[in-house]
Protein backbone atom coordinates (compact mmCIF):
# COMPACT_ATOMS: atom_id res chain seq x y z
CA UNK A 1 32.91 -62.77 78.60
CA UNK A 2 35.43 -62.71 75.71
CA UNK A 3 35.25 -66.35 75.52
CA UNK A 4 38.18 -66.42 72.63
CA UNK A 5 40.64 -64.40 74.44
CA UNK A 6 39.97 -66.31 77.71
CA UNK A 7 40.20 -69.58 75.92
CA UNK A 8 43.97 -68.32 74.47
CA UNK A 9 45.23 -67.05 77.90
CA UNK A 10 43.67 -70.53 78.46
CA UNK A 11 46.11 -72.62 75.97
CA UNK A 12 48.92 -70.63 76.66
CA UNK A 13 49.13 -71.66 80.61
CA UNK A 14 48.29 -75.00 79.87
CA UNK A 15 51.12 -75.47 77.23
CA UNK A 16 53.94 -72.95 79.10
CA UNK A 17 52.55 -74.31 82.50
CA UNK A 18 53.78 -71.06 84.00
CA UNK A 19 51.90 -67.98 84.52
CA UNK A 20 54.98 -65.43 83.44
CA UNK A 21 56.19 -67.01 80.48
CA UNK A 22 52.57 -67.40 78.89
CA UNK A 23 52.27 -63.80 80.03
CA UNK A 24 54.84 -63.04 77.80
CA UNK A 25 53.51 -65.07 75.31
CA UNK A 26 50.79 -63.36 74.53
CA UNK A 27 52.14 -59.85 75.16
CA UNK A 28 50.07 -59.25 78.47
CA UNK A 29 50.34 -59.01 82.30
CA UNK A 30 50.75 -61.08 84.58
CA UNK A 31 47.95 -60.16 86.58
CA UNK A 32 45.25 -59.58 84.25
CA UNK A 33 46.49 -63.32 82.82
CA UNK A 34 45.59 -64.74 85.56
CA UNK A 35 42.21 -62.62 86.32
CA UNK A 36 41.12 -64.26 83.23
CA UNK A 37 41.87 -67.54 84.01
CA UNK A 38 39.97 -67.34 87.23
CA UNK A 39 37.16 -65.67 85.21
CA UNK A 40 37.26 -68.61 82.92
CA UNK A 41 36.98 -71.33 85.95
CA UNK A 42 33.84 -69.58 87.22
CA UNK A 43 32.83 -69.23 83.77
CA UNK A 44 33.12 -73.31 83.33
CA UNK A 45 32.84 -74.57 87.04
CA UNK A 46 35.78 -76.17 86.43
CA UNK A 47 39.21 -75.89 88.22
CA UNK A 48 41.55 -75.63 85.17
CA UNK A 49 44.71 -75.07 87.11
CA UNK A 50 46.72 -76.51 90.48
CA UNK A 51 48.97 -73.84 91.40
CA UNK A 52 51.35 -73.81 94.36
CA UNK A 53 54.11 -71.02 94.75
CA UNK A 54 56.65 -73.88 93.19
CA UNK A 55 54.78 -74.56 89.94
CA UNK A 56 51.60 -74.53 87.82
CA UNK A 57 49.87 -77.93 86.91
CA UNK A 58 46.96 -78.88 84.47
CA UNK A 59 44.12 -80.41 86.52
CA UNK A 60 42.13 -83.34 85.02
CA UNK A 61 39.36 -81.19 83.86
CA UNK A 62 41.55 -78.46 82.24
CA UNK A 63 43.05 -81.62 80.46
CA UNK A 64 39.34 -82.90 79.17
CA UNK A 65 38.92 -79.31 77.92
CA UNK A 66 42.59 -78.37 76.32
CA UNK A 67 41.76 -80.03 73.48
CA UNK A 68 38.67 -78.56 72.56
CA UNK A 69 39.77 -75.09 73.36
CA UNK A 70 42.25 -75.43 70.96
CA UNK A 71 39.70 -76.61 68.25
CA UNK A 72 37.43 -73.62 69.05
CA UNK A 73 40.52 -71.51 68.44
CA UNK A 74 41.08 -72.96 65.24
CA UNK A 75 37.70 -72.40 64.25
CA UNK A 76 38.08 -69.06 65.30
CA UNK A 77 40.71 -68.50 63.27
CA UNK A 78 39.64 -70.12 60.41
CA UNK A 79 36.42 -67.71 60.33
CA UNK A 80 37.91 -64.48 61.08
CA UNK A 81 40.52 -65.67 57.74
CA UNK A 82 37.19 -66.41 55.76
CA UNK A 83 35.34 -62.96 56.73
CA UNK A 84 38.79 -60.96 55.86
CA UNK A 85 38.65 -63.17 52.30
CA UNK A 86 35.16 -62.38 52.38
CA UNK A 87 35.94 -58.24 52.71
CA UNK A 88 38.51 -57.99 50.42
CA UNK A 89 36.56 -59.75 47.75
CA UNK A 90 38.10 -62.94 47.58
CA UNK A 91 35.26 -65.47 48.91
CA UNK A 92 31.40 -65.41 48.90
CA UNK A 93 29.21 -64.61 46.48
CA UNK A 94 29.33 -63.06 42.78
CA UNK A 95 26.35 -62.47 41.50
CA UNK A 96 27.03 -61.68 38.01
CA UNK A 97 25.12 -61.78 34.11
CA UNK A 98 25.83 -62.12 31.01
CA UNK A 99 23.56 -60.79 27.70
CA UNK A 100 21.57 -63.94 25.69
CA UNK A 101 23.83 -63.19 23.23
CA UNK A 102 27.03 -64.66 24.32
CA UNK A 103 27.79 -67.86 22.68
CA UNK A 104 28.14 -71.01 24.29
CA UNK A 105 31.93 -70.91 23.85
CA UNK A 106 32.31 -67.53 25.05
CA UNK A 107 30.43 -68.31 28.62
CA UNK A 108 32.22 -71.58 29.23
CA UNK A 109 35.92 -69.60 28.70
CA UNK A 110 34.02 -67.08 31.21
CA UNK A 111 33.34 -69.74 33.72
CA UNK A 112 36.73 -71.73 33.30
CA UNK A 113 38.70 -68.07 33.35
CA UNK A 114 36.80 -67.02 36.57
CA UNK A 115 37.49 -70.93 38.59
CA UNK A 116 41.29 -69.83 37.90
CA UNK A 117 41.12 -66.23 38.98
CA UNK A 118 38.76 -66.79 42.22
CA UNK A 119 38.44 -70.26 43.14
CA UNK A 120 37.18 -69.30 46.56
CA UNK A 121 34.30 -67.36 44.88
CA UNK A 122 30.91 -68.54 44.05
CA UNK A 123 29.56 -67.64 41.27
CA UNK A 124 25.90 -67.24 40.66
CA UNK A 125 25.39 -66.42 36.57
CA UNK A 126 22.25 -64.96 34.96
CA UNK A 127 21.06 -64.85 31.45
CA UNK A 128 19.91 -61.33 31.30
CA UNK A 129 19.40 -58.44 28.65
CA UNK A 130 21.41 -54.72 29.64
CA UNK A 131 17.81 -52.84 30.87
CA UNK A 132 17.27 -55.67 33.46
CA UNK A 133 21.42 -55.91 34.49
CA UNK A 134 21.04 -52.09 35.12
CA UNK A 135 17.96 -52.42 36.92
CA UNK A 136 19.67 -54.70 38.96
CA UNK A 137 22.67 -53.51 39.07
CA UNK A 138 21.11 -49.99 40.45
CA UNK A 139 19.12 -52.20 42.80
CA UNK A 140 22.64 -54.00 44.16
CA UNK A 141 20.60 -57.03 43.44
CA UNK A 142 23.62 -57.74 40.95
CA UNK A 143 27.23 -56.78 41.50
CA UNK A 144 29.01 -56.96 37.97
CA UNK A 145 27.13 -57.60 34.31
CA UNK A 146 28.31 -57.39 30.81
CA UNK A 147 26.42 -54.81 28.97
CA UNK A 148 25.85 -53.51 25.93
CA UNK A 149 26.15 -49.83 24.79
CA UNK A 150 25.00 -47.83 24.25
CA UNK A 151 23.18 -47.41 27.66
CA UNK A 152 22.62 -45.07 30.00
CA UNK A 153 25.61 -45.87 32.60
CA UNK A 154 24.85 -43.20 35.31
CA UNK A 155 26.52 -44.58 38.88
CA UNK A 156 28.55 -47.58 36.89
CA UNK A 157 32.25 -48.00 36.68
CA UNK A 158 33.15 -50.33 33.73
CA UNK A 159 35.52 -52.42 31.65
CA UNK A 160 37.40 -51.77 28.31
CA UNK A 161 34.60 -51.68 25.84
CA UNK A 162 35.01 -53.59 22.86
CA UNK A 163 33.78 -54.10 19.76
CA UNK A 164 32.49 -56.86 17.69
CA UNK A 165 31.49 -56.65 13.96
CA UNK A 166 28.31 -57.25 12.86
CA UNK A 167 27.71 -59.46 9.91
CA UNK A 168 24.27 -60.55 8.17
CA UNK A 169 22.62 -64.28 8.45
CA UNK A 170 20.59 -65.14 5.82
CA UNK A 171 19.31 -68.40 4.03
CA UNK A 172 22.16 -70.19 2.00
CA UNK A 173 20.56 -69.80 -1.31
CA UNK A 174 19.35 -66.34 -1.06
CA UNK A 175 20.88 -64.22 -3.84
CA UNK A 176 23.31 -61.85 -1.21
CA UNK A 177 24.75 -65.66 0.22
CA UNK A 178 27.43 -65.03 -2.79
CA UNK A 179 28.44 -61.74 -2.18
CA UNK A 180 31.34 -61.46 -0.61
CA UNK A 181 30.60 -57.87 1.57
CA UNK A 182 26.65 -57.20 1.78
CA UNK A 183 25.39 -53.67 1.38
CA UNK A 184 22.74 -53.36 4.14
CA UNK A 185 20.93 -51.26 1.25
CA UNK A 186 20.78 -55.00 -0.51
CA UNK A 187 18.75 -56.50 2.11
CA UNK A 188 15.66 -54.31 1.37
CA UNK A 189 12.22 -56.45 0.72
CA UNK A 190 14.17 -58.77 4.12
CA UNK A 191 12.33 -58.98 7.53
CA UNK A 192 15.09 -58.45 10.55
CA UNK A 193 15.05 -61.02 13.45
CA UNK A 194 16.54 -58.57 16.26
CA UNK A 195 15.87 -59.16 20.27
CA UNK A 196 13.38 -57.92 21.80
CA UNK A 197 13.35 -53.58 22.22
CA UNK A 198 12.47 -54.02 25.92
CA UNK A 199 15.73 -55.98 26.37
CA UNK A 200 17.71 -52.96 25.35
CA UNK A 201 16.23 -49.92 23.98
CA UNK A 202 19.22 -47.77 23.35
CA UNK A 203 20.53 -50.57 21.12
CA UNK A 204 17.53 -51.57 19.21
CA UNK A 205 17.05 -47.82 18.11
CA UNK A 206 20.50 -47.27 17.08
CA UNK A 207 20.82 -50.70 14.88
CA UNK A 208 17.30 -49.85 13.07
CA UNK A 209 18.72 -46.26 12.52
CA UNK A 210 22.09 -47.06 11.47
CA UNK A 211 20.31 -49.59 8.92
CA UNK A 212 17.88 -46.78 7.88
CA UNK A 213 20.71 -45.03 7.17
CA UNK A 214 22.38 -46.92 5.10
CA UNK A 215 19.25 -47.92 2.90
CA UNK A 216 17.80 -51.04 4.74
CA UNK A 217 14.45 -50.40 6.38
CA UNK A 218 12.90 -53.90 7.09
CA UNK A 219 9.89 -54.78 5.71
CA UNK A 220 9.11 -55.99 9.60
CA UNK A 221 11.33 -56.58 12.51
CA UNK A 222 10.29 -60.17 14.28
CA UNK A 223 11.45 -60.73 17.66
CA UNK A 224 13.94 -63.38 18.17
CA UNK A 225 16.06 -64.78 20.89
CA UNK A 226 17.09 -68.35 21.80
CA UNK A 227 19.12 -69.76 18.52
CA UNK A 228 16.52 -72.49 17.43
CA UNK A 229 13.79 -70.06 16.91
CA UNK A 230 15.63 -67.64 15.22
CA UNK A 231 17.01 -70.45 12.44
CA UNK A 232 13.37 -71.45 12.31
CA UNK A 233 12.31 -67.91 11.12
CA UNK A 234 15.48 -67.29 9.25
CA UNK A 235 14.74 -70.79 7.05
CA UNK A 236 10.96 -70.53 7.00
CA UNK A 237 10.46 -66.77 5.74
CA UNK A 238 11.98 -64.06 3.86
CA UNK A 239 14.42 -62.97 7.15
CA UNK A 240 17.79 -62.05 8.11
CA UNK A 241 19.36 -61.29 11.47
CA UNK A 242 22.83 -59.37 12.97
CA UNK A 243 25.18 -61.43 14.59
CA UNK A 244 29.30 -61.66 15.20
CA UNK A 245 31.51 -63.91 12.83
CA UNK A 246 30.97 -65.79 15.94
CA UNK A 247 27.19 -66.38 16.38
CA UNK A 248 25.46 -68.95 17.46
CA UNK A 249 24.18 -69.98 13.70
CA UNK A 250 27.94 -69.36 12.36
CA UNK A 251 28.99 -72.67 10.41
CA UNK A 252 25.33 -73.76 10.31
CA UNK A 253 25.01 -75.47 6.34
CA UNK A 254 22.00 -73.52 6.02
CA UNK A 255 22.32 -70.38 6.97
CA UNK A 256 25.14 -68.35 5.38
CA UNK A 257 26.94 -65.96 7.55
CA UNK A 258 28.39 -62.30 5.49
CA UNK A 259 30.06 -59.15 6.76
CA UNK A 260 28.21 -55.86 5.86
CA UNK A 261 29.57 -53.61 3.61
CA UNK A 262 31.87 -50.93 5.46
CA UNK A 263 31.48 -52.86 9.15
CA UNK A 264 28.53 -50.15 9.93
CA UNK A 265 26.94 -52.48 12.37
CA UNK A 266 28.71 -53.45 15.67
CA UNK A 267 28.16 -54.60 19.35
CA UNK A 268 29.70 -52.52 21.89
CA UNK A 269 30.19 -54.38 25.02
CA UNK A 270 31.63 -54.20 28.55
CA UNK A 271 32.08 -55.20 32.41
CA UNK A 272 29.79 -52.89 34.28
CA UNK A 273 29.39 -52.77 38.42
CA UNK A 274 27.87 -50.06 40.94
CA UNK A 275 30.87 -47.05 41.28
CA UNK A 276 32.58 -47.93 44.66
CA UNK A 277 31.89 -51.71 44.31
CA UNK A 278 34.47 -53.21 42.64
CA UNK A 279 35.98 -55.66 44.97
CA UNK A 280 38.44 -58.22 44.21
CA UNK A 281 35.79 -60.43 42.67
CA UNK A 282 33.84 -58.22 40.57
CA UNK A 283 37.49 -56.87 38.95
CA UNK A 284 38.04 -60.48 37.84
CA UNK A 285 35.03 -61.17 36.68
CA UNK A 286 35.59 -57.81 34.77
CA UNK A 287 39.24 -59.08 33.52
CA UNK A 288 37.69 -63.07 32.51
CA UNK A 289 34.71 -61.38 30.42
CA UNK A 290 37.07 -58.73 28.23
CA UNK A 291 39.89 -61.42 27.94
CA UNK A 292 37.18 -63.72 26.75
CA UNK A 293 35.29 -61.23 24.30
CA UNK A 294 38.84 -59.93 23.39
CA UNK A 295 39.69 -62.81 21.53
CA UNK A 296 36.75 -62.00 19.06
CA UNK A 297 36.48 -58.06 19.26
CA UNK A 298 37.55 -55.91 16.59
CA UNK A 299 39.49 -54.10 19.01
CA UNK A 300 38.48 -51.90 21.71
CA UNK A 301 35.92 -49.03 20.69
CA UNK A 302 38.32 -46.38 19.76
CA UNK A 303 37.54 -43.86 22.67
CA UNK A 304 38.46 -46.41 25.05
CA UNK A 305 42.09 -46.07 24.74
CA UNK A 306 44.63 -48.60 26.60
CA UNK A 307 42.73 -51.83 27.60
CA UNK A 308 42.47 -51.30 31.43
CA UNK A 309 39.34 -50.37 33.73
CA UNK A 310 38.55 -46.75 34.26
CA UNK A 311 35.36 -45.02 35.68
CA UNK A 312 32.24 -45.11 32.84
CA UNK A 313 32.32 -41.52 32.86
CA UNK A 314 35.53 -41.87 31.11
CA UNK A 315 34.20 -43.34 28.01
CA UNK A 316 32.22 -41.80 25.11
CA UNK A 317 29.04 -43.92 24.38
């Protein structure tokens, strides 16, 4: 039995109390109208109806039952509005990650911009490096991440990618604290605190070969994430780590925080999500992360052109 139908053809007797007006209430016969009512009695074995060739009247039992037909319809309605939210991306679940990375700041404007764009969403955030949000994201164990490139982004769709500078941390009173640019060739004898390879290989081979480039080969690279151990290593030994103006150590009175000599060092970063995926949520998740990192970036990397979300394929990384 269509128990929602039956329960409208239901509610529109009771309140019209006259089989061809609530008819043409809800579009219908008159006949079939009142097949379903009848349907509905035997469904119930209750009499919902008195009728007599004069007029229609609600029995006592239809009247116990009016009112919570007409809750059931509400709830009815009320889910079949969720599930469309639901479809066109506007309520559920996002799961979503962001790189260790991101500063503090940066995630809570993520958070607050996201409450404002999709209140009705849930969000479910992860701290995770780019080879586990691809894995994931291949996987549809995630549906949008912020990643950094380069990477391979086979099946992805992404955001604008930006660009942040990189600058060098090093102890206050080492000698290249009072330069005002640093020459990555003047940080030669220094160990480099840089995250972990596994995290994301593609990046970790391009810094150390950029720096090779340029002159710096470190005399060890130390793995480093969370901000307390890496100003431990930076303070305690002869160390220096990447970061944006921004970083987590920025400000900190001893550290001192330089940019590099002819801005050869930069993250790359966007919005990524499986190609075909990119509801309603996911595209403002996408928008909240590069309005957030925009405020920071350098600018968009150059290939990217206007800031606005296009296919990855479209972008050379």
């Amino acid at each position: 039995m269509d128990l929602i139908r039956h329960l409208q053809c239901f509610v529109a007797v009771a309140e019209e109390l006259h089989f061809g007006r609530a008819a043409q209430r809800l579009g219908v016969a008159q006949p079939p109208l009142s097949q379903r009512i009848q349907r509905l009695e035997r469904e119930l074995g209750v009499r919902l109806f008195e009728r007599s060739s004069r007029q229609v009247t609600i029995t006592k039992g239809g009247a116990l039952l009016l009112d919570e037909a007409r809750q059931l319809l509400a709830h009815s309605e009320a889910l079949m509005a969720t599930a469309r939210r639901i479809q066109d991306g506007h309520s559920g679940l996002l799961r979503a990650a962001l790189p260790p990375d991101i500063t503090g700041e940066t995630v809570a404007a993520i958070l607050a911009g996201f409450q404002e764009r999709e209140g009705g969403v849930e969000l479910e955030l992860h701290e995770l490096g780019t080879s586990e949000q691809l894995a994931r994201l291949a996987s549809h164990e995630l549906d949008v991440g912020l990643i950094h490139h380069p990477c391979d982004v086979s099946g992805l769709e992404l955001g604008p990618v930006l660009r942040h500078e990189l600058g060098v941390l090093l102890p206050h009173d080492a000698p290249e604290a009072r330069l005002e640019t640093v020459p990555l060739a003047a940080l030669t004898g220094y160990d480099l605190i840089l995250f972990p390879r596994a995290h994301a290989p593609a990046v970790h081979d391009d810094l150390l070969t950029t720096c090779a480039r340029h002159g710096y080969t470190p005399a060890a690279v130390r793995h480093g994430q969370g901000p307390s151990f890496i100003r431990g290593l930076l303070l305690s030994s002869r160390a220096v780590a990447f970061g944006p103006r921004d970083a987590h150590h920025a400000g900190d009175p001893g550290l001192s925080w330089r940019p590099l000599s002819g801005a050869p060092l930069a993250w790359r970063h966007s919005a990524a999500w499986p190609k075909g995926r990119g509801d309603a949520a996911v595209r403002a998740f996408a928008d909240t992360v590069t309005d957030a990192l925009g405020r920071t970036a350098a600018g968009p990397d150059l290939s990217t052109g206007p800031l606005h979300l296009r296919p990855a394929a479209e972008y050379w990384i």
